[in-house]
Every structure is written in structure tokens, then in C-alpha cells.
Protein backbone atom coordinates (compact mmCIF):
# COMPACT_ATOMS: atom_id res chain seq x y z
CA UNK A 1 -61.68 -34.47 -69.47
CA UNK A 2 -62.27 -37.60 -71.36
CA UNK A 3 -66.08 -38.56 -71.84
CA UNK A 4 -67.24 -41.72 -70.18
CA UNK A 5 -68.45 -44.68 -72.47
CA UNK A 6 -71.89 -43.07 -71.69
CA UNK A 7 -71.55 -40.16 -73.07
CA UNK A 8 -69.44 -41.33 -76.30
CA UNK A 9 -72.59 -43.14 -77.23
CA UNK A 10 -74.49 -40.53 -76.86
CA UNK A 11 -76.33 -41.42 -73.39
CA UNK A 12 -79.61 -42.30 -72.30
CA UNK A 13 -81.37 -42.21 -76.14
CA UNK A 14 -78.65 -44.37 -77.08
CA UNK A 15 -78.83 -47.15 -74.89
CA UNK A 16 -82.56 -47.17 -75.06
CA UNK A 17 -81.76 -47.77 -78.94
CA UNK A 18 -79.56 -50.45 -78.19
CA UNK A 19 -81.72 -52.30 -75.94
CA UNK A 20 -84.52 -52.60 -78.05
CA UNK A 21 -82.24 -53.29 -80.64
CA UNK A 22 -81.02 -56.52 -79.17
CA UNK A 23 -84.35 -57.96 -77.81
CA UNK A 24 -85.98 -57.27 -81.28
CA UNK A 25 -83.39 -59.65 -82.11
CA UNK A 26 -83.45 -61.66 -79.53
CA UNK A 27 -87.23 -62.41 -79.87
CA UNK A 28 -86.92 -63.79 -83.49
CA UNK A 29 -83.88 -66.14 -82.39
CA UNK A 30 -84.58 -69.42 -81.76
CA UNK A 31 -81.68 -69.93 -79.15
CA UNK A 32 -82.50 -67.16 -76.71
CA UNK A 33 -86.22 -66.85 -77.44
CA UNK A 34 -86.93 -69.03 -74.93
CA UNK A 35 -84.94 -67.49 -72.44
CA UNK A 36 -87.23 -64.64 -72.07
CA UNK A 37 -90.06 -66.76 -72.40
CA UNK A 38 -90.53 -65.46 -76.37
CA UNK A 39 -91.14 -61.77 -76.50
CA UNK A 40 -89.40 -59.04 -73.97
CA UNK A 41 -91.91 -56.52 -72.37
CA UNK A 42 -91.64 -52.89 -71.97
CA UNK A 43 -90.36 -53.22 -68.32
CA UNK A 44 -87.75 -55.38 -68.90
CA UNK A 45 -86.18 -53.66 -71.49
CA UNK A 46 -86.03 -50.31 -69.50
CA UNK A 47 -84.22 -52.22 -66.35
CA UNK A 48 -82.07 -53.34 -68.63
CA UNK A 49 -81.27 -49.62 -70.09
CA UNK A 50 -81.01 -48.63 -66.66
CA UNK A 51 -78.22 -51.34 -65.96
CA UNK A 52 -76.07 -50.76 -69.10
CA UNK A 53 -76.44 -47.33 -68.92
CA UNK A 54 -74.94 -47.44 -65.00
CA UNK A 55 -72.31 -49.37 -65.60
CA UNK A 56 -71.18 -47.72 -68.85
CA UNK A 57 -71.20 -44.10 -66.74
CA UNK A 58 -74.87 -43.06 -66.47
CA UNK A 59 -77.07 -42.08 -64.01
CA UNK A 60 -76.84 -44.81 -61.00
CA UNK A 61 -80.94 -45.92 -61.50
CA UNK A 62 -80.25 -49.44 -61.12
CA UNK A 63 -78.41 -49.07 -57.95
CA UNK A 64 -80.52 -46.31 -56.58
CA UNK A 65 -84.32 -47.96 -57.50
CA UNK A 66 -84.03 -51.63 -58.71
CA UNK A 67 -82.51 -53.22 -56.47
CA UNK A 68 -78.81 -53.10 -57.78
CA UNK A 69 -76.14 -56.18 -58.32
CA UNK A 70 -77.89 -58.30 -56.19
CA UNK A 71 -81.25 -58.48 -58.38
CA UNK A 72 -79.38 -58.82 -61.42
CA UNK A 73 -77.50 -61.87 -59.95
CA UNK A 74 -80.93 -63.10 -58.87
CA UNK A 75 -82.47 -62.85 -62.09
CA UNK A 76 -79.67 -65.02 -63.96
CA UNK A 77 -79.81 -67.83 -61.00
CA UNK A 78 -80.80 -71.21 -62.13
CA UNK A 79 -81.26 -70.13 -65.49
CA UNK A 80 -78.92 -72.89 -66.81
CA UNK A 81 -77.33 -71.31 -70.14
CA UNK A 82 -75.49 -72.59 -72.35
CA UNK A 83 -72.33 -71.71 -74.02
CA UNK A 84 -74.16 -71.74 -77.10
CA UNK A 85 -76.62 -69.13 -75.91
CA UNK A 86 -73.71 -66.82 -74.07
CA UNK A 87 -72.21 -66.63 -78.08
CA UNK A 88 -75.07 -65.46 -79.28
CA UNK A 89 -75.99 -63.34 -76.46
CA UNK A 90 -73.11 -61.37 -77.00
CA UNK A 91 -73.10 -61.72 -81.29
CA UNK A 92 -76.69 -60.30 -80.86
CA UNK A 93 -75.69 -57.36 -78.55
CA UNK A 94 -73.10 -56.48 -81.32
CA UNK A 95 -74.78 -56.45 -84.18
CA UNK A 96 -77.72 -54.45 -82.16
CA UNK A 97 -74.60 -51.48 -81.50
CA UNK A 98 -74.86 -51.11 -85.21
CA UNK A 99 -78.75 -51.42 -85.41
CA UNK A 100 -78.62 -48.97 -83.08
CA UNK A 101 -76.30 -46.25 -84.46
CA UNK A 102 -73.62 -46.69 -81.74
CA UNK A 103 -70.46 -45.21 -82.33
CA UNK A 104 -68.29 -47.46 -84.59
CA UNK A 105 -64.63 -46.51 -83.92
CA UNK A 106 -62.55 -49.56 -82.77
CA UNK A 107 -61.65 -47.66 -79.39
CA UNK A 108 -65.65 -47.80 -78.37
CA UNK A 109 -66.57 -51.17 -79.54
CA UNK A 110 -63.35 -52.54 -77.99
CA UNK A 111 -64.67 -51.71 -74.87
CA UNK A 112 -68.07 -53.07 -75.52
CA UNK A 113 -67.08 -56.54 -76.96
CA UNK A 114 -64.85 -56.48 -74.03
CA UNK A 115 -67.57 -55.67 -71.44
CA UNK A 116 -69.95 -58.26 -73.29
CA UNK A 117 -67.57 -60.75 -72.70
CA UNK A 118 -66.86 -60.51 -69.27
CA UNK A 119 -70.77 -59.85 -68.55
CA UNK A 120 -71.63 -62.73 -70.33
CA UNK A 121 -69.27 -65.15 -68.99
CA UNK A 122 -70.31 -64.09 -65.45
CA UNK A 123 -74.08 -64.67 -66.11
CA UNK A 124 -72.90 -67.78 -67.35
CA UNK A 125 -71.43 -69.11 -64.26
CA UNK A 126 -73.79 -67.50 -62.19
CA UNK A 127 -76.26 -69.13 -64.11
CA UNK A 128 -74.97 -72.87 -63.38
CA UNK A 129 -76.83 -75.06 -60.49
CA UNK A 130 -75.20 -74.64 -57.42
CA UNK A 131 -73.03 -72.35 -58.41
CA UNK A 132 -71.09 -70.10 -56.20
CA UNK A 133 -71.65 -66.40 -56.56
CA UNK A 134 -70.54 -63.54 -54.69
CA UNK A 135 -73.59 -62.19 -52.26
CA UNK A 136 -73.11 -58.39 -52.76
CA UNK A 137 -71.01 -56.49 -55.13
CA UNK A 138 -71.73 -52.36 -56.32
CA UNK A 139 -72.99 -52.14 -60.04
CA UNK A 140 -69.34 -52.33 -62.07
CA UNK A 141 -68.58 -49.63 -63.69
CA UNK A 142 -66.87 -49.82 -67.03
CA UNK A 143 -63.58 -47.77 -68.89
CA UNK A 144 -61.97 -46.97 -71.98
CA UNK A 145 -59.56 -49.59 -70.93
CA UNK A 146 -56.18 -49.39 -72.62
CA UNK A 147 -57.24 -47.25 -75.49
CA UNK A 148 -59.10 -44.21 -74.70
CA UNK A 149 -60.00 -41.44 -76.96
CA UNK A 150 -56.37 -39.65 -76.99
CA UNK A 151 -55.48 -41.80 -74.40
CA UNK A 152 -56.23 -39.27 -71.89
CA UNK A 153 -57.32 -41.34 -69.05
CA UNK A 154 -55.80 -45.26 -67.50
CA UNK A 155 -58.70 -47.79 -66.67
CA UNK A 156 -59.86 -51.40 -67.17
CA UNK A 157 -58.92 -53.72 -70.13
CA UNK A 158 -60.13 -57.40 -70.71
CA UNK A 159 -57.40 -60.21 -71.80
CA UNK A 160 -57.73 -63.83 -72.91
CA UNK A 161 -54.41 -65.48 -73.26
CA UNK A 162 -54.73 -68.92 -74.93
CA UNK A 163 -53.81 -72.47 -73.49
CA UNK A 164 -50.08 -72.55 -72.59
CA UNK A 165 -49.36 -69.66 -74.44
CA UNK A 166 -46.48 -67.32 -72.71
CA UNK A 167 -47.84 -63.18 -73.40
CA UNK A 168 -44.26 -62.09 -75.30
CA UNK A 169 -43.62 -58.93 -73.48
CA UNK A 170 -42.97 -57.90 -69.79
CA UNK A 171 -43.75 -54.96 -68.50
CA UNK A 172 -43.56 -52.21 -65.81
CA UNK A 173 -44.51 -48.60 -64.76
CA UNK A 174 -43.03 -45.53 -62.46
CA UNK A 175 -46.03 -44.35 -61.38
CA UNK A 176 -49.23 -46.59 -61.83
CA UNK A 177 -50.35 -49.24 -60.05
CA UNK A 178 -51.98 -52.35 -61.33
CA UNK A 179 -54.24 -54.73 -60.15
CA UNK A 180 -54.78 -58.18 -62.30
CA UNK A 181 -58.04 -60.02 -61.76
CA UNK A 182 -57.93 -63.95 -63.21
CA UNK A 183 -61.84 -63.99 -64.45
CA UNK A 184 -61.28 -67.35 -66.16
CA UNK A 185 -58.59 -70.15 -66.43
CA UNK A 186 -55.34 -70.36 -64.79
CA UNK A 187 -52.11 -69.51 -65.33
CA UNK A 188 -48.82 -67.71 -63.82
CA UNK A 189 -47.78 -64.39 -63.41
CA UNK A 190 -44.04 -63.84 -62.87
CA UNK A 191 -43.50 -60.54 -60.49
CA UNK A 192 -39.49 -59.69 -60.99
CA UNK A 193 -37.86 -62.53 -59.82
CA UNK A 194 -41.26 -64.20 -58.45
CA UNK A 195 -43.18 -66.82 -60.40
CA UNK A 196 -46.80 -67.10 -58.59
CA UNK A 197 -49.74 -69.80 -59.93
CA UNK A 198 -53.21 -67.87 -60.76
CA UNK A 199 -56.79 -69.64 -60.79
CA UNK A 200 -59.52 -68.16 -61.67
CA UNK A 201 -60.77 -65.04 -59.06
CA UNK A 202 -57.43 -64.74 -57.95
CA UNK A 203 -56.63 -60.83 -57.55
CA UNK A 204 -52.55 -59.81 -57.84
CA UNK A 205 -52.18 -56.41 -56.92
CA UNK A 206 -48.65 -54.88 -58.61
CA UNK A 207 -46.90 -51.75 -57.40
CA UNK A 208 -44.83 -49.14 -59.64
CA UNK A 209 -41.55 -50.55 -60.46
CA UNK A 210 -42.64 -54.22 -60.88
CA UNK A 211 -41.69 -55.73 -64.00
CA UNK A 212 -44.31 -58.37 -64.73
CA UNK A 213 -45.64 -60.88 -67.25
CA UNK A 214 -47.90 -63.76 -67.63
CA UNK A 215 -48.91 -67.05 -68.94
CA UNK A 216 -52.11 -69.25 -69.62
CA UNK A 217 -52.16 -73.01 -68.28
CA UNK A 218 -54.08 -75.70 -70.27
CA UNK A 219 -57.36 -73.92 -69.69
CA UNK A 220 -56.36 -70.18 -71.49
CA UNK A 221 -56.43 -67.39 -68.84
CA UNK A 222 -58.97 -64.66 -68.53
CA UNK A 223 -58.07 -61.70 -66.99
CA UNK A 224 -59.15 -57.74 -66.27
CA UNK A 225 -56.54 -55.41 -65.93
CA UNK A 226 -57.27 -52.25 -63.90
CA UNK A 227 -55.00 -49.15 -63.95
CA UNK A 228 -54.44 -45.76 -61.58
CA UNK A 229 -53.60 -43.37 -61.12
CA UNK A 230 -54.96 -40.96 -64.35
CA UNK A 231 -51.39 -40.46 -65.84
CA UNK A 232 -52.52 -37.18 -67.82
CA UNK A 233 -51.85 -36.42 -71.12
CA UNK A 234 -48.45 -39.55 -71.62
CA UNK A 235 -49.30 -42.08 -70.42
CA UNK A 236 -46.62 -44.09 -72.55
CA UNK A 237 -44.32 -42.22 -70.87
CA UNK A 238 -44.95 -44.38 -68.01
CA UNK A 239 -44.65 -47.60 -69.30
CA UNK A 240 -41.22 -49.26 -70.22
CA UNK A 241 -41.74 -52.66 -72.05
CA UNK A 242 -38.99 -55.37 -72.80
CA UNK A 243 -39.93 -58.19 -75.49
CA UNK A 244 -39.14 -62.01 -73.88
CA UNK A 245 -38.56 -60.48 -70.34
CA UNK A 246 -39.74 -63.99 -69.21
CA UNK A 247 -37.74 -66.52 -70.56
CA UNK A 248 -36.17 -69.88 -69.44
């Protein structure tokens, strides 16, 4: 059975590395200093171990003593941050994986950078005055997405398509279902013969045996991918693929 993202990194030590990692970065940079008010105590840097280490496959701690996805939304409310700061925020959090001794291969960090960038982009909306957030949500819990250590086991991938730009290949499987999740942008998504518009927190749920594709409208498209069922040890064998499927 393929490890969670947890495990690969080599759990709890790990993430306690990384943590401290970032905010000793974090508290000599000018641009997110003062988000934290200039240094980052003891405290906060274990809640924050307890919510990576969650959602990357750990122990459920957040969830189960600190209050869950509803404090962490509270705690990035009215924060107002900046694009700039998101950037970095993530930049930091990268270099700190190699600070830290995290594992290096490109399936791992692909699934990092991929969570950082959703995670970030989230706390930056949530983050905006007035801005609407969903009330209650479980902890998420993060995948290999579409490259998983001998791509043993289907999951969650992150895609950003740029403005106006068509992706060049359709797609479709026998036996796994797909669910597409528009986290930023617009777009359309063309289901068979069906051409549908996509905003942002749209969800498009696609059955086995749908071709599909997409495209980004003037604002790029975001987009998470999730996959199921496990498809064993071929999962290639599932997929059939067909280069300018959409074209007019």
C-alpha cells in the first residue's frame, strides 16, 4: 500500500522540522514579519505542525483538539494579505522543505508546491474584507495526485491553465470517476458533445466513459482534479487520451 505524504516525509519529526524551518524564515523577512507580529511562539508553531501534519495524512490533532477548519479560517479573517505576501508565503515554505531535509524527489514536492498553492490562495481570499467563506468544511486531506510513488494509488492534482489557453488533449476513463473543482478563474469544460461555462467554485462531477477537456477564459483557470476509485497497480490502463479532441 502506497505511503501517505505523511509518512514519505518521514512524519511527525519531519513536519516539526519544517515548521520551524519556515517561521525561522519567516521572522527575518520583512514582508511576513509583520504578519505574525515579528517572532512566532512555541504554540503557534506546534498548531501549525498539527494542521500540516493532518492534512498531509497524520494523526487528526487539529480536528480532534484545536478546533479544526473553522479556527484556521478564523485565524486568516481580516488579515488583509497581499499577493505579494501569498508569493513569499509559499517561496518560504519551499525553501524551508529543503532546510528541513524533506524528501526531494519531484513526485513529493509536486504535491507540496501544489498544496501550497491552493492553501495559500484560499487564505488569501479568505483573508479579504468581506469576503465570503464557507462556514464549516473537515480538515482537507491531501494525495499523491497524478504521480504517486509507482503510481499505485489515483487522488488529487492541482492545475492552472493560462488565459484563453485551450489544454491540448481530451480525455476519458472506463472505470474512474472524476470530479473537477474550478478554485480560481473561469473557463469551459466540454463533456462529449457538451460545452458548459465554469467560474470559480464550480464543481463538475464526470462519470467513466466521458471524454472531456477544458479551457481558461481571460482570467486563467484554477482547478483540483480528484480521482476514484484506487485503479491498482495500471492505472494507465484506464485512461485513453486523444491530442486536439476539442477543436473547432
Amino acid at each position: 500500500m502506497t505511503k501517505t505524504l505523511y509518512e514519505w516525509a518521514g512524519e511527525g519529526e519531519a513536519f516539526e522540522r519544517l515548521i520551524d524551518a519556515f517561521y525561522d524564515r519567516v521572522e527575518a523577512d520583512q514582508l511576513l514579519s509583520p504578519l505574525f507580529g515579528g517572532s512566532v511562539g512555541e504554540e503557534h508553531r506546534d498548531h501549525v505542525v498539527a494542521w500540516w501534519s493532518e492534512v498531509f495524512g497524520g494523526p487528526a490533532r487539529y480536528t480532534e483538539e484545536l478546533g479544526g477548519y473553522e479556527r484556521m479560517v478564523a485565524k486568516h479573517r481580516g488579515l488583509g494579505i497581499t499577493s505579494e505576501q501569498r508569493f513569499r508565503f509559499a517561496s518560504l515554505m519551499s525553501l524551508a522543505a529543503d532546510d528541513a531535509g524533506l524528501p526531494d524527489d519531484p513526485e513529493f514536492r509536486s504535491a507540496l508546491v501544489a498544496y501550497l498553492e491552493w492553501g495559500t490562495r484560499l487564505a488569501l481570499h479568505n483573508s479579504e474584507p468581506g469576503a465570503e467563506v464557507a462556514p464549516h468544511a473537515p480538515v482537507p486531506r491531501w494525495g499523491w495526485g497524478e504521480a504517486p510513488p509507482q503510481l499505485e494509488q489515483s487522488g488529487l492534482s492541482y492545475q492552472r491553465i493560462p488565459p484563453d489557453y485551450r489544454f491540448p488533449y481530451g480525455h476519458t476513463h472506463k472505470e474512474q470517476e472524476e470530479v473537477f473543482v474550478v478554485v480560481g478563474g473561469n473557463g469551459r469544460m466540454k463533456l462529449d458533445g457538451e460545452i458548459v461555462a465554469v467560474e470559480k467554485w464550480d464543481v463538475v462531477r464526470v462519470p467513466p466513459g466521458t471524454w472531456r477537456g477544458y479551457e481558461a477564459g481571460p482570467q486563467g483557470l484554477e482547478i483540483l482534479v480528484f480521482g476514484a476509485p484506487n485503479l491498482g497497480g495500471n492505472p494507465r490502463e484506464d485512461v485513453e487520451g486523444q491530442r486536439d479532441w476539442w477543436a473547432d
